[in-house]
N, C-alpha and C. Protein backbone atom coordinates (compact mmCIF):
# COMPACT_ATOMS: atom_id res chain seq x y z
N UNK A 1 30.07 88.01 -61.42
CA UNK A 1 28.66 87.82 -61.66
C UNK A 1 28.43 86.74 -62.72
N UNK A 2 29.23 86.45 -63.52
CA UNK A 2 29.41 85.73 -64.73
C UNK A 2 29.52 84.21 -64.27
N UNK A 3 30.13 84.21 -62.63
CA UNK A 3 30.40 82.87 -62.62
C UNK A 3 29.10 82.45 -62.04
N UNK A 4 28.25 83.57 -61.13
CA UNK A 4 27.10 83.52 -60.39
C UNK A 4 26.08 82.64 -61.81
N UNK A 5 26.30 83.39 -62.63
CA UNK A 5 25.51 83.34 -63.54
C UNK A 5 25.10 81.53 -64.29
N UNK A 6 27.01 81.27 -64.38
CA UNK A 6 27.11 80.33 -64.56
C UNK A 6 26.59 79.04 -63.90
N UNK A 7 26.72 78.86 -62.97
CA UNK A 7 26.46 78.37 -61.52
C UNK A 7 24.91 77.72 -61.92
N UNK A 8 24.26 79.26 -61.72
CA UNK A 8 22.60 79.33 -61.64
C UNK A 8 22.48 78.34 -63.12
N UNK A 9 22.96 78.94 -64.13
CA UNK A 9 22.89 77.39 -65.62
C UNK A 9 22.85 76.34 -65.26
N UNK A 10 24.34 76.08 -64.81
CA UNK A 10 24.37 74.59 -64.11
C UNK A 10 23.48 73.98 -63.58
N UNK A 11 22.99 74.57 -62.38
CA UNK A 11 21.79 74.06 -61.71
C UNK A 11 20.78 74.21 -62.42
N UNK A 12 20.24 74.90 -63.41
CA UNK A 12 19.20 75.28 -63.99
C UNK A 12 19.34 73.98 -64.99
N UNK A 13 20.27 73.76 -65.55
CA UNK A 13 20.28 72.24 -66.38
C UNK A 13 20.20 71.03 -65.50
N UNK A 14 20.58 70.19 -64.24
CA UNK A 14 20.73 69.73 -63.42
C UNK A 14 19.16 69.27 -63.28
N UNK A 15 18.45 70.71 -63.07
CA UNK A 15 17.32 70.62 -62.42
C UNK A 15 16.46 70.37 -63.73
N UNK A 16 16.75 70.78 -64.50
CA UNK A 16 15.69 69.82 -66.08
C UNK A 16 16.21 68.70 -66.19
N UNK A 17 17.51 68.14 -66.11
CA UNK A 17 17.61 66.83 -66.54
C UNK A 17 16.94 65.77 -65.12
N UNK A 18 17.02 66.45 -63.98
CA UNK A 18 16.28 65.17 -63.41
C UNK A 18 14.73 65.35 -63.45
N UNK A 19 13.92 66.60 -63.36
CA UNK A 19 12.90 66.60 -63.79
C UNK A 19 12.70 65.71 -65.24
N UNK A 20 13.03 65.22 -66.22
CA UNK A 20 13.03 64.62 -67.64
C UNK A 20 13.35 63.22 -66.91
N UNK A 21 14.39 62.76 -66.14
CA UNK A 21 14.46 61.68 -65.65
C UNK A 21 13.13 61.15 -64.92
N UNK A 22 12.29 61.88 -63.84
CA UNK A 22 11.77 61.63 -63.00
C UNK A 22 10.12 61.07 -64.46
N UNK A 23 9.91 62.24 -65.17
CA UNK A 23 9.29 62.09 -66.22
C UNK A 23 9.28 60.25 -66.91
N UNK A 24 10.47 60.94 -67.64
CA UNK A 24 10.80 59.12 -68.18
C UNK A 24 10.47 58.27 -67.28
N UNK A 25 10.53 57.95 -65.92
CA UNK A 25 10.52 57.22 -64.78
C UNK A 25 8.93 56.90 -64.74
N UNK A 26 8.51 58.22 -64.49
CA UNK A 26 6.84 57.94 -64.53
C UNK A 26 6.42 57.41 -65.61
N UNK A 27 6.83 57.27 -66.74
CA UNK A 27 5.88 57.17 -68.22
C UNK A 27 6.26 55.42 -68.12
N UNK A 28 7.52 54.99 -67.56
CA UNK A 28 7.67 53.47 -67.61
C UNK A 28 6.91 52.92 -66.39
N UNK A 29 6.72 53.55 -65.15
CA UNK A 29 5.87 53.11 -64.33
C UNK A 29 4.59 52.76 -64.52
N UNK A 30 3.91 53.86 -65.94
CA UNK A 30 2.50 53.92 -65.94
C UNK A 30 2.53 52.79 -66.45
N UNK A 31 3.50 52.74 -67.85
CA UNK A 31 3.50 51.41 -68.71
C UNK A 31 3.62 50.08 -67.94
N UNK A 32 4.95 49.97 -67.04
CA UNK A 32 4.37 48.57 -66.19
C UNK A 32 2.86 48.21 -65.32
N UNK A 33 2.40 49.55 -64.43
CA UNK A 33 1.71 49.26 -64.06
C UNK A 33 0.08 49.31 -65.06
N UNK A 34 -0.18 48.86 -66.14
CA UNK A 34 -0.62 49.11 -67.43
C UNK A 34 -0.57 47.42 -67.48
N UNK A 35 0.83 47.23 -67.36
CA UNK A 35 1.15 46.06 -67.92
C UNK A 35 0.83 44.51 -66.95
N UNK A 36 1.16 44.92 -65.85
CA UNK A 36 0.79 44.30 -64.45
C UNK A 36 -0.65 44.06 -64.32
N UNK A 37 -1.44 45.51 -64.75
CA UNK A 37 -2.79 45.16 -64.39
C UNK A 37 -3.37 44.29 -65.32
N UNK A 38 -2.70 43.95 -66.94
CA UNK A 38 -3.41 43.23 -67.52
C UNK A 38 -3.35 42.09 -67.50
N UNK A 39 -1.46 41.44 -66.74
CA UNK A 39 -1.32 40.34 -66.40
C UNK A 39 -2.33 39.76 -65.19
N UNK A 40 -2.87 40.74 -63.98
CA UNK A 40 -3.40 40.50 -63.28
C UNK A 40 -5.08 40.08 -63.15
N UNK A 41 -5.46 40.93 -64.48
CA UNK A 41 -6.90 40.08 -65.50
C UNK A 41 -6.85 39.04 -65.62
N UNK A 42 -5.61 38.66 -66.09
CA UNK A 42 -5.93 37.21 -67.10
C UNK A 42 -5.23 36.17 -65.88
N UNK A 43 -4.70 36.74 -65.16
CA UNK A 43 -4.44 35.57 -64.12
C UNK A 43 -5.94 35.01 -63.70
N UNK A 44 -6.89 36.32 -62.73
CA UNK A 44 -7.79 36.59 -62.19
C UNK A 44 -8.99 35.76 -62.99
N UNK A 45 -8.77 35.55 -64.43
CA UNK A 45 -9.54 34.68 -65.42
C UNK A 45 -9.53 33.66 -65.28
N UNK A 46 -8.27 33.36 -65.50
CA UNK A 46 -7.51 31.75 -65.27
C UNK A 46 -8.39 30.95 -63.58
N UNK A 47 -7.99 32.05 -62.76
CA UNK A 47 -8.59 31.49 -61.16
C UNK A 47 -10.10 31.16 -61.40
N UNK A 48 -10.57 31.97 -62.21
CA UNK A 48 -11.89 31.63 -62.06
C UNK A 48 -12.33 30.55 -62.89
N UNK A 49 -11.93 30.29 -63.85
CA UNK A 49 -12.22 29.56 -65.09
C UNK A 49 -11.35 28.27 -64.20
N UNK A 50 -10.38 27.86 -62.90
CA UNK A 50 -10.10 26.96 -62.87
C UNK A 50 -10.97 26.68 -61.20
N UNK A 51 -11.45 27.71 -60.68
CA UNK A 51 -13.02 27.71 -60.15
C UNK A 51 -13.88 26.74 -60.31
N UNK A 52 -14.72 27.41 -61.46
CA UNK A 52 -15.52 26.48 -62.30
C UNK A 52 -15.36 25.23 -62.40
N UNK A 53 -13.87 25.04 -62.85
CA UNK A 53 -13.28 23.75 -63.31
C UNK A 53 -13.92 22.85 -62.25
N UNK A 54 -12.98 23.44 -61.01
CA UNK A 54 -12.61 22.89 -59.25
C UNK A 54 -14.29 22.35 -58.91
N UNK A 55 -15.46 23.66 -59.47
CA UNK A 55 -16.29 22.82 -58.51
C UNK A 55 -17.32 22.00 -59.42
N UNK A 56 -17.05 22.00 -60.89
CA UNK A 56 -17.82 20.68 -61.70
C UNK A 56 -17.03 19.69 -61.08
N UNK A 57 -15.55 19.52 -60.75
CA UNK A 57 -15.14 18.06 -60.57
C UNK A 57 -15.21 17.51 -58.99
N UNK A 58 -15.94 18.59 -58.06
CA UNK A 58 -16.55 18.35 -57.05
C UNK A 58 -17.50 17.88 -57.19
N UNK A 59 -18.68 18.39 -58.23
CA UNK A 59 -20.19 17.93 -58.00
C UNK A 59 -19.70 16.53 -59.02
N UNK A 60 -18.99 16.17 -59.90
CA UNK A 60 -19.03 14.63 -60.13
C UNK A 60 -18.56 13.92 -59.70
N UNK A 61 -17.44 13.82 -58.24
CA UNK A 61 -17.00 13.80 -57.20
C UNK A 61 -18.14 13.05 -56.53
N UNK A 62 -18.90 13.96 -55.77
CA UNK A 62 -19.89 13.86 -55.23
C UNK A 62 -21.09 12.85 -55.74
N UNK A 63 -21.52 12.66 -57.09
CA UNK A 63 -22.31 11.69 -57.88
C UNK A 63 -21.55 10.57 -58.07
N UNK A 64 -20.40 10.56 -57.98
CA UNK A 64 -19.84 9.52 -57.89
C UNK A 64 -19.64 8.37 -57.20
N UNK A 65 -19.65 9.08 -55.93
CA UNK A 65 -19.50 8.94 -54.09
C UNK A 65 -20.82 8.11 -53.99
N UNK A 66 -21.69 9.36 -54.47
CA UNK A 66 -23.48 8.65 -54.23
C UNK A 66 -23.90 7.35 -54.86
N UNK A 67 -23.04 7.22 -56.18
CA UNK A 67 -23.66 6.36 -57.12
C UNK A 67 -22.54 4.97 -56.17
N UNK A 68 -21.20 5.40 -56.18
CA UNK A 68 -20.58 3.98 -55.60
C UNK A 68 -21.21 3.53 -54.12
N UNK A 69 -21.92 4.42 -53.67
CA UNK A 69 -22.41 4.12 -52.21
C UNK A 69 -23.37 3.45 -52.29
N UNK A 70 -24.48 3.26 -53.54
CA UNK A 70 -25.08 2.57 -54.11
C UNK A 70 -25.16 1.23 -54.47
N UNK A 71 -23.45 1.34 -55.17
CA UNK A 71 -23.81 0.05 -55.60
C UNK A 71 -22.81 -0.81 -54.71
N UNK A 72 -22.04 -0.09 -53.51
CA UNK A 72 -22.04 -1.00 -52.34
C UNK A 72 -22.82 -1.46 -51.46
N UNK A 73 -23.97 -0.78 -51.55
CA UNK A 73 -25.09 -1.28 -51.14
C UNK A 73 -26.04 -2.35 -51.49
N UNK A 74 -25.70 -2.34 -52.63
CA UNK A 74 -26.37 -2.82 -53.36
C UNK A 74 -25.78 -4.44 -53.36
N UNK A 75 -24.06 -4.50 -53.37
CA UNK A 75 -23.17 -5.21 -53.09
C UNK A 75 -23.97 -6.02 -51.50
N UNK A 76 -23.77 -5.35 -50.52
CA UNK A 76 -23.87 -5.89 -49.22
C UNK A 76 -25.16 -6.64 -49.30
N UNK A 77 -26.11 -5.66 -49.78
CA UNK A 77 -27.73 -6.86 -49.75
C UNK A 77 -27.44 -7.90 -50.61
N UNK A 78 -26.62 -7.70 -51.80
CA UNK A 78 -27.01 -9.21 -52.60
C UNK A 78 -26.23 -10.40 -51.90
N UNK A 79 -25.38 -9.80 -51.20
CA UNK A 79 -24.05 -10.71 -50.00
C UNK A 79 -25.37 -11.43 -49.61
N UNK A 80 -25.93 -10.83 -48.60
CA UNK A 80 -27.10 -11.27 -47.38
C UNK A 80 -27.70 -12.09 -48.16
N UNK A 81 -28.59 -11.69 -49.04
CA UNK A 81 -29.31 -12.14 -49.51
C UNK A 81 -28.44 -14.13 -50.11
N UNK A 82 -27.41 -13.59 -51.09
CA UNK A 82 -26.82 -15.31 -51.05
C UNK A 82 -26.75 -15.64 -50.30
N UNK A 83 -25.78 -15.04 -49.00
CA UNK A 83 -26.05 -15.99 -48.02
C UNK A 83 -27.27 -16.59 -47.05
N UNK A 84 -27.55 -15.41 -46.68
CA UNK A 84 -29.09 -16.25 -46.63
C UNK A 84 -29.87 -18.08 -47.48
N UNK A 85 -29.51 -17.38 -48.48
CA UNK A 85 -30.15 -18.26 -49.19
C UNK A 85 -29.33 -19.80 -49.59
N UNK A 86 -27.65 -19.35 -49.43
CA UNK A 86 -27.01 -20.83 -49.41
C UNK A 86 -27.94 -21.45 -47.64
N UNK A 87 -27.63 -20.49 -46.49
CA UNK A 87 -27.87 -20.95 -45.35
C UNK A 87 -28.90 -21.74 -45.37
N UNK A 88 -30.12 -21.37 -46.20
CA UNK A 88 -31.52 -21.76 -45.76
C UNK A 88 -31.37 -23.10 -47.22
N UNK A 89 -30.36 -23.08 -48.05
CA UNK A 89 -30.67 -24.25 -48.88
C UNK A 89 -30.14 -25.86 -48.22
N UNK A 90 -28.77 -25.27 -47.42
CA UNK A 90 -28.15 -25.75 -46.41
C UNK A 90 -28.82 -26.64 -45.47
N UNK A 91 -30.07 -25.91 -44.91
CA UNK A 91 -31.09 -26.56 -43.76
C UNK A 91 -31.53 -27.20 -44.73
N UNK A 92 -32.41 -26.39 -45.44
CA UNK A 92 -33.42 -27.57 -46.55
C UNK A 92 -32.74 -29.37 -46.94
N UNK A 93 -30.92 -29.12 -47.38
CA UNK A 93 -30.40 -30.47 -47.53
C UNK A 93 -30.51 -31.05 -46.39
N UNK A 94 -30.44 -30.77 -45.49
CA UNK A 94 -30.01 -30.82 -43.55
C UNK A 94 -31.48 -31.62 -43.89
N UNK A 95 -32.62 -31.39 -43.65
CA UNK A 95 -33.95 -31.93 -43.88
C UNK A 95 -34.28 -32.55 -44.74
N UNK A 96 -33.65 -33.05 -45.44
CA UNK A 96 -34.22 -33.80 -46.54
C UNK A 96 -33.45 -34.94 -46.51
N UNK A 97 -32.06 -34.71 -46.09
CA UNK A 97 -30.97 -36.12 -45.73
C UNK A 97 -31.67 -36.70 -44.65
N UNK A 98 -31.95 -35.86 -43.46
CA UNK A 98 -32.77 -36.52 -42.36
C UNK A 98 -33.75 -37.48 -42.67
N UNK A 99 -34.82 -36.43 -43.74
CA UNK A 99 -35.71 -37.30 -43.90
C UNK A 99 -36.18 -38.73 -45.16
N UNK A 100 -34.61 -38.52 -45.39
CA UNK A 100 -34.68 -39.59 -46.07
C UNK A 100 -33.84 -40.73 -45.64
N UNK A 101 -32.97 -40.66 -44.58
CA UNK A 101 -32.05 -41.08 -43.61
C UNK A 101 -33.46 -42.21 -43.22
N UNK A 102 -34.57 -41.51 -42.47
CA UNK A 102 -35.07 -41.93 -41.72
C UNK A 102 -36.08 -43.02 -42.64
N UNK A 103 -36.19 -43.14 -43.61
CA UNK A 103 -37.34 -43.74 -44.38
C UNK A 103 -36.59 -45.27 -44.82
């Protein structure tokens, strides 16, 4: 009966030390996942704060786009416009050599 007895100890210690293991196990789980969730804040911060970032350097992106579209425009008419205006100074010499050709 003594060894019965014994036995039942054994297991009776067995069965506290992994219960205490399983314990310890949980108390570092809580702590990582503790620890995880706070890394997962400040990531979650970071995304947003580089969000923000992402879409100010879209909207000056965008003013940028508008303003250079501008002043290629602005580019192309003053083109026309010189040329135009060499063309038509062009005739004017064209007419005036003529008409002094002719005198």
């Amino acid at each position: 009966m003594s060894e019965h007895a014994a036995q039942l100890q054994r297991y009776n210690n067995e069965l506290v030390n992994c219960v205490e293991k399983l314990r310890n196990a949980s108390k570092a789980l809580e702590k990582d996942i503790i620890k995880d969730k706070k890394a997962l804040t400040e990531v979650q911060e970071r995304i947003n704060q580089l969000k923000k970032e992402e879409e100010c350097l879209k909207e000056d992106i965008a003013k940028k786009k508008s303003k250079l579209a501008e002043c290629n425009k602005a580019l192309d008419d003053s083109e026309t416009v010189y040329k135009t205006m060499l063309d038509t100074s062009h005739r004017l010499l064209h007419v005036l050599t003529n008409v002094h050709s002719k005198t």
